[in-house]
C-alpha atoms as a PDB file:
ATOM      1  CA  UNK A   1     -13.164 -42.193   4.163  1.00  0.00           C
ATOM      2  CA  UNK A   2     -10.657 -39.695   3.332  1.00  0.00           C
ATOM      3  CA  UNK A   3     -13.662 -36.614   4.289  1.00  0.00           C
ATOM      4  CA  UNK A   4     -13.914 -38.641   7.986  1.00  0.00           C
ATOM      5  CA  UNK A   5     -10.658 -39.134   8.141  1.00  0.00           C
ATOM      6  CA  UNK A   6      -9.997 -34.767   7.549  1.00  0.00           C
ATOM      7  CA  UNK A   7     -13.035 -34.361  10.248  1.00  0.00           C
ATOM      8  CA  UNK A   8     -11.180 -36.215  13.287  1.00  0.00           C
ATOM      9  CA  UNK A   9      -7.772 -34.801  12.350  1.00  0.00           C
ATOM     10  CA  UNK A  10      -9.635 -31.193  12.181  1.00  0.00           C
ATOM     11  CA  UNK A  11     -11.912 -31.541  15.553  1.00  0.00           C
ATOM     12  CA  UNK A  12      -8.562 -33.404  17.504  1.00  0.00           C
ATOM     13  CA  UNK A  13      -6.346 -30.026  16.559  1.00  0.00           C
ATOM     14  CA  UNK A  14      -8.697 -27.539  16.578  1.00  0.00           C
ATOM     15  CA  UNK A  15     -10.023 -25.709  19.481  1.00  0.00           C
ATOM     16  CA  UNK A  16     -13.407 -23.130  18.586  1.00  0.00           C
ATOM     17  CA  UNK A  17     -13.137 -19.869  20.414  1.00  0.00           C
ATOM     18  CA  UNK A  18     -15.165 -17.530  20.851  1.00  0.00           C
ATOM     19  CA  UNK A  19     -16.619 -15.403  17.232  1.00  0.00           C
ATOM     20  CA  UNK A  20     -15.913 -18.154  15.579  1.00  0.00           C
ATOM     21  CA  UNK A  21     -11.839 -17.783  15.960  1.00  0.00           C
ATOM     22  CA  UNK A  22     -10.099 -20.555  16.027  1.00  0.00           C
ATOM     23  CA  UNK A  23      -6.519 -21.829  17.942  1.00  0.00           C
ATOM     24  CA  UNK A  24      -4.618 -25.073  17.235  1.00  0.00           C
ATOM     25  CA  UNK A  25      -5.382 -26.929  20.981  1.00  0.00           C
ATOM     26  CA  UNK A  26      -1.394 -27.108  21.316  1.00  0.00           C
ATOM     27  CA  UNK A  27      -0.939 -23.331  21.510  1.00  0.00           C
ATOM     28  CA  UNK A  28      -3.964 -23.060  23.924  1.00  0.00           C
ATOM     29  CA  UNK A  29      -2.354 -25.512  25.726  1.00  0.00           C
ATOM     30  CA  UNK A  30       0.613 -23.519  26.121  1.00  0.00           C
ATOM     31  CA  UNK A  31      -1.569 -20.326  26.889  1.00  0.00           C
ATOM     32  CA  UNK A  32      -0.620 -18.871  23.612  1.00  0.00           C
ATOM     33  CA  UNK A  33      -3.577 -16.880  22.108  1.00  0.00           C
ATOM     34  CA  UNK A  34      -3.292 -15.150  18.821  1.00  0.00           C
ATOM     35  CA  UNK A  35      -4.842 -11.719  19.233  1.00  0.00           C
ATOM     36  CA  UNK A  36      -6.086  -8.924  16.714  1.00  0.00           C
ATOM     37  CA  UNK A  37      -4.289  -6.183  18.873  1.00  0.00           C
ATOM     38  CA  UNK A  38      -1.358  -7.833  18.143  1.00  0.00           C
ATOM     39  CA  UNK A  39      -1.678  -9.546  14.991  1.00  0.00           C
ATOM     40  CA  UNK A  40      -2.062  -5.532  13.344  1.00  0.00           C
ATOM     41  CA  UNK A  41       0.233  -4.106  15.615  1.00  0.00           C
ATOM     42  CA  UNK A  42       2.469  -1.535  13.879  1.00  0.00           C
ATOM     43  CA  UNK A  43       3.820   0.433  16.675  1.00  0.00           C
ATOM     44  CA  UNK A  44       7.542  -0.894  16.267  1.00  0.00           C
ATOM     45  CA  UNK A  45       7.011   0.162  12.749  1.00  0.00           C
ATOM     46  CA  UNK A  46       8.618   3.098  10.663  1.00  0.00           C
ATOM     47  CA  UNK A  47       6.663   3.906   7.617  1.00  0.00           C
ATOM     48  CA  UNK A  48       7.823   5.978   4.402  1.00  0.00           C
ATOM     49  CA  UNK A  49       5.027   7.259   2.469  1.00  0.00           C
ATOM     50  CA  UNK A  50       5.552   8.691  -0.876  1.00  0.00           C
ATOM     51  CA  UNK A  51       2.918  11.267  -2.144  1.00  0.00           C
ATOM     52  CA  UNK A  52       1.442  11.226   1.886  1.00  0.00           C
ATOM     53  CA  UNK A  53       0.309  14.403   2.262  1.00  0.00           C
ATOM     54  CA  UNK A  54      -3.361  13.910   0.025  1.00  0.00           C
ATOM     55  CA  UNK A  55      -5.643  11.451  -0.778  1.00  0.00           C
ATOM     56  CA  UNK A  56      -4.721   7.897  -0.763  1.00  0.00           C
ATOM     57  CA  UNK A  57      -0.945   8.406  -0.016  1.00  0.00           C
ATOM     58  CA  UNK A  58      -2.908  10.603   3.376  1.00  0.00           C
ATOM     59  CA  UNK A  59      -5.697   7.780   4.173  1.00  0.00           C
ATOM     60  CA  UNK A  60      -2.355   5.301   4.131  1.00  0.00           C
ATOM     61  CA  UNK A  61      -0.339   7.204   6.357  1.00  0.00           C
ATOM     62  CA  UNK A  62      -3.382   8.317   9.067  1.00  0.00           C
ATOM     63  CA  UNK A  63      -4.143   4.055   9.330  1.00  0.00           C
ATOM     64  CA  UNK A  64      -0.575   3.862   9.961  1.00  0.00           C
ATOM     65  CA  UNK A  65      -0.085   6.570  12.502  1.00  0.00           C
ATOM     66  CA  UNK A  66      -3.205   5.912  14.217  1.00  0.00           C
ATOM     67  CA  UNK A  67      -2.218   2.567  14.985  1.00  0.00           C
ATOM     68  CA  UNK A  68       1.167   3.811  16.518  1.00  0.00           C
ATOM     69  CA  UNK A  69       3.804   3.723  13.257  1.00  0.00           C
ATOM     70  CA  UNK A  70       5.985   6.418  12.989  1.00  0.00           C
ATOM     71  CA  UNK A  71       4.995   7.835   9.888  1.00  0.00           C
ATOM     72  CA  UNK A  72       7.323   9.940   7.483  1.00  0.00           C
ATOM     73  CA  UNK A  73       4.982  11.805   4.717  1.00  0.00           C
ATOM     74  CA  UNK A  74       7.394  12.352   1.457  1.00  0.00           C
ATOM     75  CA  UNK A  75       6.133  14.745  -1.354  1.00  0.00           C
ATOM     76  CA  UNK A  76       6.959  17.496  -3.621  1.00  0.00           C
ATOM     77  CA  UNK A  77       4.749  20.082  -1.753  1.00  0.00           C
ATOM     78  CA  UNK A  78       6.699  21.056   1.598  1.00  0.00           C
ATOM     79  CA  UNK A  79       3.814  23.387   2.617  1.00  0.00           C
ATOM     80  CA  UNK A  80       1.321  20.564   2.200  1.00  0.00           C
ATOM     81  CA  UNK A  81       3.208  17.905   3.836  1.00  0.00           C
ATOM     82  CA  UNK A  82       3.039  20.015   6.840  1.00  0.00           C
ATOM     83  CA  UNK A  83      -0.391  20.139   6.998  1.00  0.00           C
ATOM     84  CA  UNK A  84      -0.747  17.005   6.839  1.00  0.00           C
ATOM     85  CA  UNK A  85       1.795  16.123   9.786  1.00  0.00           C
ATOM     86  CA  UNK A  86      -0.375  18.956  11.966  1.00  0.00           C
ATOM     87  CA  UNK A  87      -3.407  16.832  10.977  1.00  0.00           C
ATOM     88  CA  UNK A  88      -1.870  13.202  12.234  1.00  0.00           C
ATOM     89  CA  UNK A  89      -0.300  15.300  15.138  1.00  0.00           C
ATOM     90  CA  UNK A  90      -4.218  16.276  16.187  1.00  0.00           C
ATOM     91  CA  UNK A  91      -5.225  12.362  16.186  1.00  0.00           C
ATOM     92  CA  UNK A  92      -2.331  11.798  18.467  1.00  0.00           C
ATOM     93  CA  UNK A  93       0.132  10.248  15.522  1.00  0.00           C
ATOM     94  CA  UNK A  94       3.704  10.737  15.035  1.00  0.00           C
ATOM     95  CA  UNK A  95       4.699  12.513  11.633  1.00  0.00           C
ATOM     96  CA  UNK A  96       6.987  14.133   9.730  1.00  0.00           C
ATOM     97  CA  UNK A  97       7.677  15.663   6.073  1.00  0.00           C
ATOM     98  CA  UNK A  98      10.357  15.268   4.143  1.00  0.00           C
ATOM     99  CA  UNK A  99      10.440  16.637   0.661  1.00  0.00           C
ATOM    100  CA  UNK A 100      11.520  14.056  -1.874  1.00  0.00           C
ATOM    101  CA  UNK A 101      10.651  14.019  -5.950  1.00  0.00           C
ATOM    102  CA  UNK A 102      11.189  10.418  -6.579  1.00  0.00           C
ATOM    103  CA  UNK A 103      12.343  11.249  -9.958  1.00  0.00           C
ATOM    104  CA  UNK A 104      15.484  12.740  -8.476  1.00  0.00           C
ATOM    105  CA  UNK A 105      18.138   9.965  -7.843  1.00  0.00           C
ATOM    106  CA  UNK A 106      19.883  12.829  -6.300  1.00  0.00           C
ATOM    107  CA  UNK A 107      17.096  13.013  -3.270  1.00  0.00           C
ATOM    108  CA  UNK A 108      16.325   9.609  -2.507  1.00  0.00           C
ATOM    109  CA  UNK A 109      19.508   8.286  -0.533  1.00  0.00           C
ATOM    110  CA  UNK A 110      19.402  11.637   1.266  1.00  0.00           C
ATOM    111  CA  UNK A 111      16.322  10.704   2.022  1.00  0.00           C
ATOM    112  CA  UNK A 112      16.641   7.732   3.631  1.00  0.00           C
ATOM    113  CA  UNK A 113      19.658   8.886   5.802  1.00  0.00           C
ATOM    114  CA  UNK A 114      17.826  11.847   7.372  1.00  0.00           C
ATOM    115  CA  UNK A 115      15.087   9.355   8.230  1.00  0.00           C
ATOM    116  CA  UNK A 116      17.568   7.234   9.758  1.00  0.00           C
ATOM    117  CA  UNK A 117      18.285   9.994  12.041  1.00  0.00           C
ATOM    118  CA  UNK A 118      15.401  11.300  13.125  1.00  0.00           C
ATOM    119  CA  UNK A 119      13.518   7.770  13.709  1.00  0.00           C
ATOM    120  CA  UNK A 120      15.750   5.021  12.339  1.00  0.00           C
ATOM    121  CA  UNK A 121      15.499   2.496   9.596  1.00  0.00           C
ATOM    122  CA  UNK A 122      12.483   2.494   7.268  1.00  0.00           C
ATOM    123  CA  UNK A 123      11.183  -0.876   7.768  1.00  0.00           C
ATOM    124  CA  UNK A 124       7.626  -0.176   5.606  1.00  0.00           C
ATOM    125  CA  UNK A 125       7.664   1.685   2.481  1.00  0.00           C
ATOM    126  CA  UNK A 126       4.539   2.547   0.934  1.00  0.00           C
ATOM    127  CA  UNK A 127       5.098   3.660  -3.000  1.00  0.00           C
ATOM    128  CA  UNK A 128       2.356   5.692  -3.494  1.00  0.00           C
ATOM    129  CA  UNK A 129       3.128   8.826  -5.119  1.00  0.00           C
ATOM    130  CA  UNK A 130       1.673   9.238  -8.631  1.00  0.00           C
ATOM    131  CA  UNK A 131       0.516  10.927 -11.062  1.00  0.00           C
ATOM    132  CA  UNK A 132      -2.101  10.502 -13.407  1.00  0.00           C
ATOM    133  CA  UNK A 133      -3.400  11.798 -17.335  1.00  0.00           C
ATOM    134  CA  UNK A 134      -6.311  12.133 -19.415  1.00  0.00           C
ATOM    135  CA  UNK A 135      -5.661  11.758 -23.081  1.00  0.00           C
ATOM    136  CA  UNK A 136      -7.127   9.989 -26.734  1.00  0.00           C
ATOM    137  CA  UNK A 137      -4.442   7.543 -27.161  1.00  0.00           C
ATOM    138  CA  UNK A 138      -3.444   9.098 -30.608  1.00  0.00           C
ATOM    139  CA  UNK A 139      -2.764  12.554 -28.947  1.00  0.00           C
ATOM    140  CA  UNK A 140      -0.331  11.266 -26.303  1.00  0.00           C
ATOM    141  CA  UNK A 141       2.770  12.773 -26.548  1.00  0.00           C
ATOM    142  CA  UNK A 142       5.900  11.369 -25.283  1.00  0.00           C
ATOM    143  CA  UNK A 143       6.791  14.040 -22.708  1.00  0.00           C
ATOM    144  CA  UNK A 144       3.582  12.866 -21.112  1.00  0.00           C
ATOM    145  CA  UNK A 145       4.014   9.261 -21.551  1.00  0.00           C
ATOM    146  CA  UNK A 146       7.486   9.393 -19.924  1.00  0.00           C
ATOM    147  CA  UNK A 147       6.459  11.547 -16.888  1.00  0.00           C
ATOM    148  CA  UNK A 148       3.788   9.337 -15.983  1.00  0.00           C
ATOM    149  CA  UNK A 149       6.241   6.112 -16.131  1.00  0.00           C
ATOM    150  CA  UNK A 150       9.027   8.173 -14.551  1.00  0.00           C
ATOM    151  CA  UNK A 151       6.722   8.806 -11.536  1.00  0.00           C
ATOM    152  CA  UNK A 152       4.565   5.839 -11.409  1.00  0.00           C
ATOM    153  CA  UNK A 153       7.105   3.238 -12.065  1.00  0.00           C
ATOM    154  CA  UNK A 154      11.088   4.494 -12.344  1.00  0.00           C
ATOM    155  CA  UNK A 155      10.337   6.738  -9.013  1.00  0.00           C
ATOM    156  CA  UNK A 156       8.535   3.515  -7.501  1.00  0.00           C
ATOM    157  CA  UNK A 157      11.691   0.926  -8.183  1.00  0.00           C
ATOM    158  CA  UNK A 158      14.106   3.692  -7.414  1.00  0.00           C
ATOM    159  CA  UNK A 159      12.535   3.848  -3.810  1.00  0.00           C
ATOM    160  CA  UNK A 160      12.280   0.321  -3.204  1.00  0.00           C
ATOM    161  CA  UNK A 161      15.856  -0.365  -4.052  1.00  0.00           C
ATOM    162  CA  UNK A 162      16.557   2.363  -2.187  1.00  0.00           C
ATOM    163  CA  UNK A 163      14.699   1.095   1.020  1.00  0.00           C
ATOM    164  CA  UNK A 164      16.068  -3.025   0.148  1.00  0.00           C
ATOM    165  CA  UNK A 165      19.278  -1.942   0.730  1.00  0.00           C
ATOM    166  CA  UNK A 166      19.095  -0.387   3.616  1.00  0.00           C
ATOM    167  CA  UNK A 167      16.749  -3.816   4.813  1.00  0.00           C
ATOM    168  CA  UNK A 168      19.336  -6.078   3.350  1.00  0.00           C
ATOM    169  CA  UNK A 169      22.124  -4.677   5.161  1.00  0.00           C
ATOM    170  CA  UNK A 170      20.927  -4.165   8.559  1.00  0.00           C
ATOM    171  CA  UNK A 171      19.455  -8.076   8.304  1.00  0.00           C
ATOM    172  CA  UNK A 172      16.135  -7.016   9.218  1.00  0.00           C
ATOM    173  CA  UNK A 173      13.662  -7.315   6.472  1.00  0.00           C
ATOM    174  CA  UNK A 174      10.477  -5.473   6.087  1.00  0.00           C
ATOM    175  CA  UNK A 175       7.669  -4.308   4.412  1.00  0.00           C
ATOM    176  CA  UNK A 176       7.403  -2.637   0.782  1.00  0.00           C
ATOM    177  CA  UNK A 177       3.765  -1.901  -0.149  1.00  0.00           C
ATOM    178  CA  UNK A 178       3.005  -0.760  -3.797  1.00  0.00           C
ATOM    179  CA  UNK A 179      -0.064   1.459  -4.383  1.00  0.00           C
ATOM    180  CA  UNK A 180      -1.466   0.327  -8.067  1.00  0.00           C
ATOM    181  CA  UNK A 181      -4.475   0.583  -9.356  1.00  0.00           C
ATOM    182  CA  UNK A 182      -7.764  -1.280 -10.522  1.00  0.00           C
ATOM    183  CA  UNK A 183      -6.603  -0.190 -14.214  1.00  0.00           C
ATOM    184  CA  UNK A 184      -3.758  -2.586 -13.665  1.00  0.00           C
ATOM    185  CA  UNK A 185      -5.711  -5.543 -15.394  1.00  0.00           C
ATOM    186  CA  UNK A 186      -8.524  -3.144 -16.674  1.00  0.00           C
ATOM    187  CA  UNK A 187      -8.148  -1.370 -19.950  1.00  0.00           C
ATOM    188  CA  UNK A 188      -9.890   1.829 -20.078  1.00  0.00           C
ATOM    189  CA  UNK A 189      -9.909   4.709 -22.715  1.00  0.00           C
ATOM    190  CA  UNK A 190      -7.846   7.195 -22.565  1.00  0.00           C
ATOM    191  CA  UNK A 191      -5.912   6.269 -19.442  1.00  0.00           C
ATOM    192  CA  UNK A 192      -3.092   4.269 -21.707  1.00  0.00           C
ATOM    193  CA  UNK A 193       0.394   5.707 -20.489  1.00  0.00           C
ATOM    194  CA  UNK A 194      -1.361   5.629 -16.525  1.00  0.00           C
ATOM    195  CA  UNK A 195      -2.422   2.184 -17.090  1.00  0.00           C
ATOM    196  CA  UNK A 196       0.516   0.664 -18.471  1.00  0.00           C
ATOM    197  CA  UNK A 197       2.340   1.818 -15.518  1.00  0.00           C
ATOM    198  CA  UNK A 198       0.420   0.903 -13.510  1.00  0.00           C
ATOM    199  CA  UNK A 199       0.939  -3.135 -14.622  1.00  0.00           C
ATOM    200  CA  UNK A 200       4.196  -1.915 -14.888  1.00  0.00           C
ATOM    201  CA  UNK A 201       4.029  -2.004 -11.332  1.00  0.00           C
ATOM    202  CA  UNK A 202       2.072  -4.601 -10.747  1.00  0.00           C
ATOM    203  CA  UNK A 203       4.586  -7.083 -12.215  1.00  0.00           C
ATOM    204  CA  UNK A 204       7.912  -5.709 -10.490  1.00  0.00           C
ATOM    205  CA  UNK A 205       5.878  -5.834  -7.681  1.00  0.00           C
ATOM    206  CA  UNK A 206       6.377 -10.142  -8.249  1.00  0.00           C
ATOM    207  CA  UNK A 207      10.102 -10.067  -9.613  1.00  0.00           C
ATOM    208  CA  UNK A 208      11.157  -7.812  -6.410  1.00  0.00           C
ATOM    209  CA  UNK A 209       8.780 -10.369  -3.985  1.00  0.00           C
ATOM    210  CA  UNK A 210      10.728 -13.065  -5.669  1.00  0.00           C
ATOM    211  CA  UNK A 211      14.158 -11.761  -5.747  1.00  0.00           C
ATOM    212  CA  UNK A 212      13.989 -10.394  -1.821  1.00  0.00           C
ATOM    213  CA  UNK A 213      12.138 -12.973  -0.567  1.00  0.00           C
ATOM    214  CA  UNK A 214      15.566 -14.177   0.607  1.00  0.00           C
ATOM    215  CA  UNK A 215      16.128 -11.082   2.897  1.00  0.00           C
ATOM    216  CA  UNK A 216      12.791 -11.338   4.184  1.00  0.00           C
ATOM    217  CA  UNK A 217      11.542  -8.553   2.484  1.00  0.00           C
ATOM    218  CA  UNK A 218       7.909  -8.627   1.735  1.00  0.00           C
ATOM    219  CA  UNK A 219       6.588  -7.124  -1.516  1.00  0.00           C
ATOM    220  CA  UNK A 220       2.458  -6.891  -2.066  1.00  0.00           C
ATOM    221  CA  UNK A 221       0.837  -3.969  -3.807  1.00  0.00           C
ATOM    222  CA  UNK A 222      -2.843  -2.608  -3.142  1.00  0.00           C
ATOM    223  CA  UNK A 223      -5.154  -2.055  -6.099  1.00  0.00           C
ATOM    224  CA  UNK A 224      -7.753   0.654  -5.170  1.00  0.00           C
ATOM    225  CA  UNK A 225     -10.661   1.239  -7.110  1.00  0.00           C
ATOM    226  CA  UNK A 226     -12.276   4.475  -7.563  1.00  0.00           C
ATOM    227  CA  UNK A 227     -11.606   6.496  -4.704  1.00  0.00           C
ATOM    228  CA  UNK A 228     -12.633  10.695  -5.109  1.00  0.00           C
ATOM    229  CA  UNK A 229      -9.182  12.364  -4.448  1.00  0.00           C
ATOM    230  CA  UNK A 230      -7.536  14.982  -6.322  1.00  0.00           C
ATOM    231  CA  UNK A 231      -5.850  12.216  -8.671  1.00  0.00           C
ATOM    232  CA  UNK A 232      -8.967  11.303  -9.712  1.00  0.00           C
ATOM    233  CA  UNK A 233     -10.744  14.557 -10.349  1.00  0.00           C
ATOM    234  CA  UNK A 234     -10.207  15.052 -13.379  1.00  0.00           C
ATOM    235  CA  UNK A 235     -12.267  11.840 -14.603  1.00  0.00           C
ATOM    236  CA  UNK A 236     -15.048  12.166 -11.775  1.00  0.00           C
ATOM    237  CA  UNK A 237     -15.872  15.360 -12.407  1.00  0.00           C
ATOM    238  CA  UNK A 238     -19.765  15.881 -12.780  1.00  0.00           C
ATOM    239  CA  UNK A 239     -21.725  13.107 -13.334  1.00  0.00           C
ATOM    240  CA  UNK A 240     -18.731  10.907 -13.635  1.00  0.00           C
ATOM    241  CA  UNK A 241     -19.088  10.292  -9.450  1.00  0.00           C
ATOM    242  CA  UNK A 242     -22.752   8.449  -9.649  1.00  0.00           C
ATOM    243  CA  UNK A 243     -21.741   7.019 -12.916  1.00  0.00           C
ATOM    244  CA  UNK A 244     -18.342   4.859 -11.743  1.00  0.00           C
ATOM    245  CA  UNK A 245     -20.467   4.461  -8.379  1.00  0.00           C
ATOM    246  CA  UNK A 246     -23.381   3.191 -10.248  1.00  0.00           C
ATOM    247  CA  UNK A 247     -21.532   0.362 -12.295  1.00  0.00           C
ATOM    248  CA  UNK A 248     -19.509  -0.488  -9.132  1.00  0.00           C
ATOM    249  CA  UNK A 249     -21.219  -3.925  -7.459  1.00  0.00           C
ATOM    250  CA  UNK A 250     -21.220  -2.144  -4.165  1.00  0.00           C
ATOM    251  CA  UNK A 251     -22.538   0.703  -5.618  1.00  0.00           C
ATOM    252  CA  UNK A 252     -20.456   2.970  -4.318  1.00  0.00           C
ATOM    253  CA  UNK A 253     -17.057   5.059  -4.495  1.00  0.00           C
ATOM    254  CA  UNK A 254     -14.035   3.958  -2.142  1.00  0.00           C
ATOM    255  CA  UNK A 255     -14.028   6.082   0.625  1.00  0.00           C
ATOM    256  CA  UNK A 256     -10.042   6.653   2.288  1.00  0.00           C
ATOM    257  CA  UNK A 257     -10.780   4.699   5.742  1.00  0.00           C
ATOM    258  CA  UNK A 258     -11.766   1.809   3.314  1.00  0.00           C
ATOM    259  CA  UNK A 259      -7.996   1.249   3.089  1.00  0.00           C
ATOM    260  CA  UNK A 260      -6.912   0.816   6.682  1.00  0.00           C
ATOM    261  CA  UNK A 261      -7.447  -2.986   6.666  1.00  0.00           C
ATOM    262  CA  UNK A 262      -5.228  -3.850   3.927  1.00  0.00           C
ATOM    263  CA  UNK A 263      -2.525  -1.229   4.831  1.00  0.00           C
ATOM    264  CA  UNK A 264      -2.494  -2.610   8.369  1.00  0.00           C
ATOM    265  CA  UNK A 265      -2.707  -6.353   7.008  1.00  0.00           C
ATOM    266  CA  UNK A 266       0.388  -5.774   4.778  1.00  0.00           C
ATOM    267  CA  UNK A 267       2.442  -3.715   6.819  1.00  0.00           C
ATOM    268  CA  UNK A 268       2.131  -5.682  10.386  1.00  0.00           C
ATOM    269  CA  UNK A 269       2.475  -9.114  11.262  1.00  0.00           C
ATOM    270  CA  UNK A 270      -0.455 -10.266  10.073  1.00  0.00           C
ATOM    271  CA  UNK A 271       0.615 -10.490   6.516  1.00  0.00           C
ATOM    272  CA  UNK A 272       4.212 -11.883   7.220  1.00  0.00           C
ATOM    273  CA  UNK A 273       3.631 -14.938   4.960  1.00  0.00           C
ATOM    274  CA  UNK A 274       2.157 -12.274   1.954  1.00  0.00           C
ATOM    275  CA  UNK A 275       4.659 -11.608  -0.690  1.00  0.00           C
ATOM    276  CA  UNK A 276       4.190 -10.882  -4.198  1.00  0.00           C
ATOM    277  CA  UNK A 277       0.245 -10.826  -3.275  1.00  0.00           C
ATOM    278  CA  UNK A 278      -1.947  -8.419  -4.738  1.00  0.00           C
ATOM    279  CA  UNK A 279      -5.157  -7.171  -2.465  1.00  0.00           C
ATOM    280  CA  UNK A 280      -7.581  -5.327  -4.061  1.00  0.00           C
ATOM    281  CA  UNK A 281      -9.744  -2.496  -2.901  1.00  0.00           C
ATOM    282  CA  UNK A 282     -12.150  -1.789  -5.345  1.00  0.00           C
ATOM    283  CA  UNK A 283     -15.844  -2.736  -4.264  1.00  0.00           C
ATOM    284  CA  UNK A 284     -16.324  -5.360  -6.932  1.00  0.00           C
ATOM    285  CA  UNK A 285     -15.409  -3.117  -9.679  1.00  0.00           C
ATOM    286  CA  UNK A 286     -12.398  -5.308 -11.051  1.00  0.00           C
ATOM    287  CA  UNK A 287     -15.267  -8.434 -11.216  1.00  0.00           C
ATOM    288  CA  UNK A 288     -17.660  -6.118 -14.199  1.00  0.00           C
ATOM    289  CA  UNK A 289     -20.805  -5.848 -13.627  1.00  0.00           C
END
């Protein structure tokens, strides 16, 4: 009885579409259409992206651009940034650098007003600058320990507070995407100070969702996988490519356009009831094989 009764309720409401979309009949009835064009839409959008001028921070910021954000690439490396704003220039996006180290408290609120200049509030902030280490657990030293979490996780909080401010005082709310990792909830040798932070990240990616939930600020993170970028050289290096790729279920390595439809997802409209979510990116490899 109950399954019958769930049927007529679902067929009464429910109006198929074309491709298998559906539309409650109400909002038909009211000519009100829920469209993908739309639903992604991140023209209105002004992105910060920390570490955006190479690999995954770059992939981030093209889906962005591409799609009509204004984009803001943040890094260390002015020279590189540039490129990088040339390159989203040449597929008709609209870029540009601004050097911040996100271990400087002293550069971040600077930052944020210069942006506020030249395009206006930041409304998404994507926290993916980062820095990674290869070392035997017993031969860590602290100096390298500590620069990994000051990058990965101090420089991370300091930019969303930073940016949750700004949302919280203008009334506006917005987006905050953290860029983790698959090593999050996977241990792996000889990654220990990169993946502690990056659980580090992955749980004050909840508390802030939680605590600025409020303000209608949304917090989510990405976990990639193994993606070949210059972060991840070091430990793909020779036959370490077909190996990963081999004991991935897709059998394959991420490739950067593999990320557009979570960045879009989380930064648009069509993740505004996502917060504190995690969406991975990984091709299986976080399931074993």
């Amino acid at each position: 009885m109950v399954h019958l009764f769930y049927q007529s309720w679902f067929w009464r409401d429910v109006a198929f579409t074309d491709a298998c979309r559906y539309i409650p009949c109400r909002q038909v009835a009211k000519g009100i259409e829920v469209r993908a064009v739309e639903l992604f839409d991140v023209s209105g959008e002004i992105a910060l992206v920390t570490g955006g001028g190479t690999g995954i921070g770059f992939a981030i910021a093209r889906a962005l651009a591409s799609n009509g954000a204004r984009v803001v690439l943040a890094g260390k490396d002015q020279k590189t940034l540039e490129v990088a704003v040339d390159a989203l220039a040449d597929l008709g996006g609209e870029a540009v650098a601004i050097p911040i180290d996100v271990r400087s408290d002293d550069m971040i609120a600077p930052s944020f007003d210069r942006i506020e200049t030249l395009f206006g509030p930041v409304s998404v902030l994507v926290n993916n600058a980062g820095i990674a280490h290869r070392d035997k657990a017993v031969h860590l030293d602290r100096e390298t320990f500590r620069d990994v979490m000051a990058v990965n996780v101090d420089g991370a909080f300091m930019m969303a507070q930073e940016a949750a401010r700004r949302m919280i005082r203008d009334g506006r709310g917005g987006s905050i995407i953290n860029i983790s990792s698959v090593l999050s909830g996977l241990p792996m040798r000889q990654v220990a100070a990169y993946s502690t932070s990056k659980a580090a990240m992955s749980q004050m990616t909840r508390c802030l969702a939680l605590e600025w939930a409020k303000h209608g600020i949304r917090v989510n993170e990405i976990r990639p996988g193994w993606f070949e970028t210059s972060l991840t050289d070091q430990f793909l290096k020779g036959p370490g490519a077909g190996i990963m790729a081999g004991q991935n279920p897709l059998g394959r390595l991420g490739t950067t356009h593999d990320l557009d439809g979570a960045v879009l997802l989380l930064a648009s409209k069509a993740g505004i009831y996502m917060t504190g979510s995690t969406v991975s990116v990984d091709g299986g490899h976080s399931l074993g094989r």
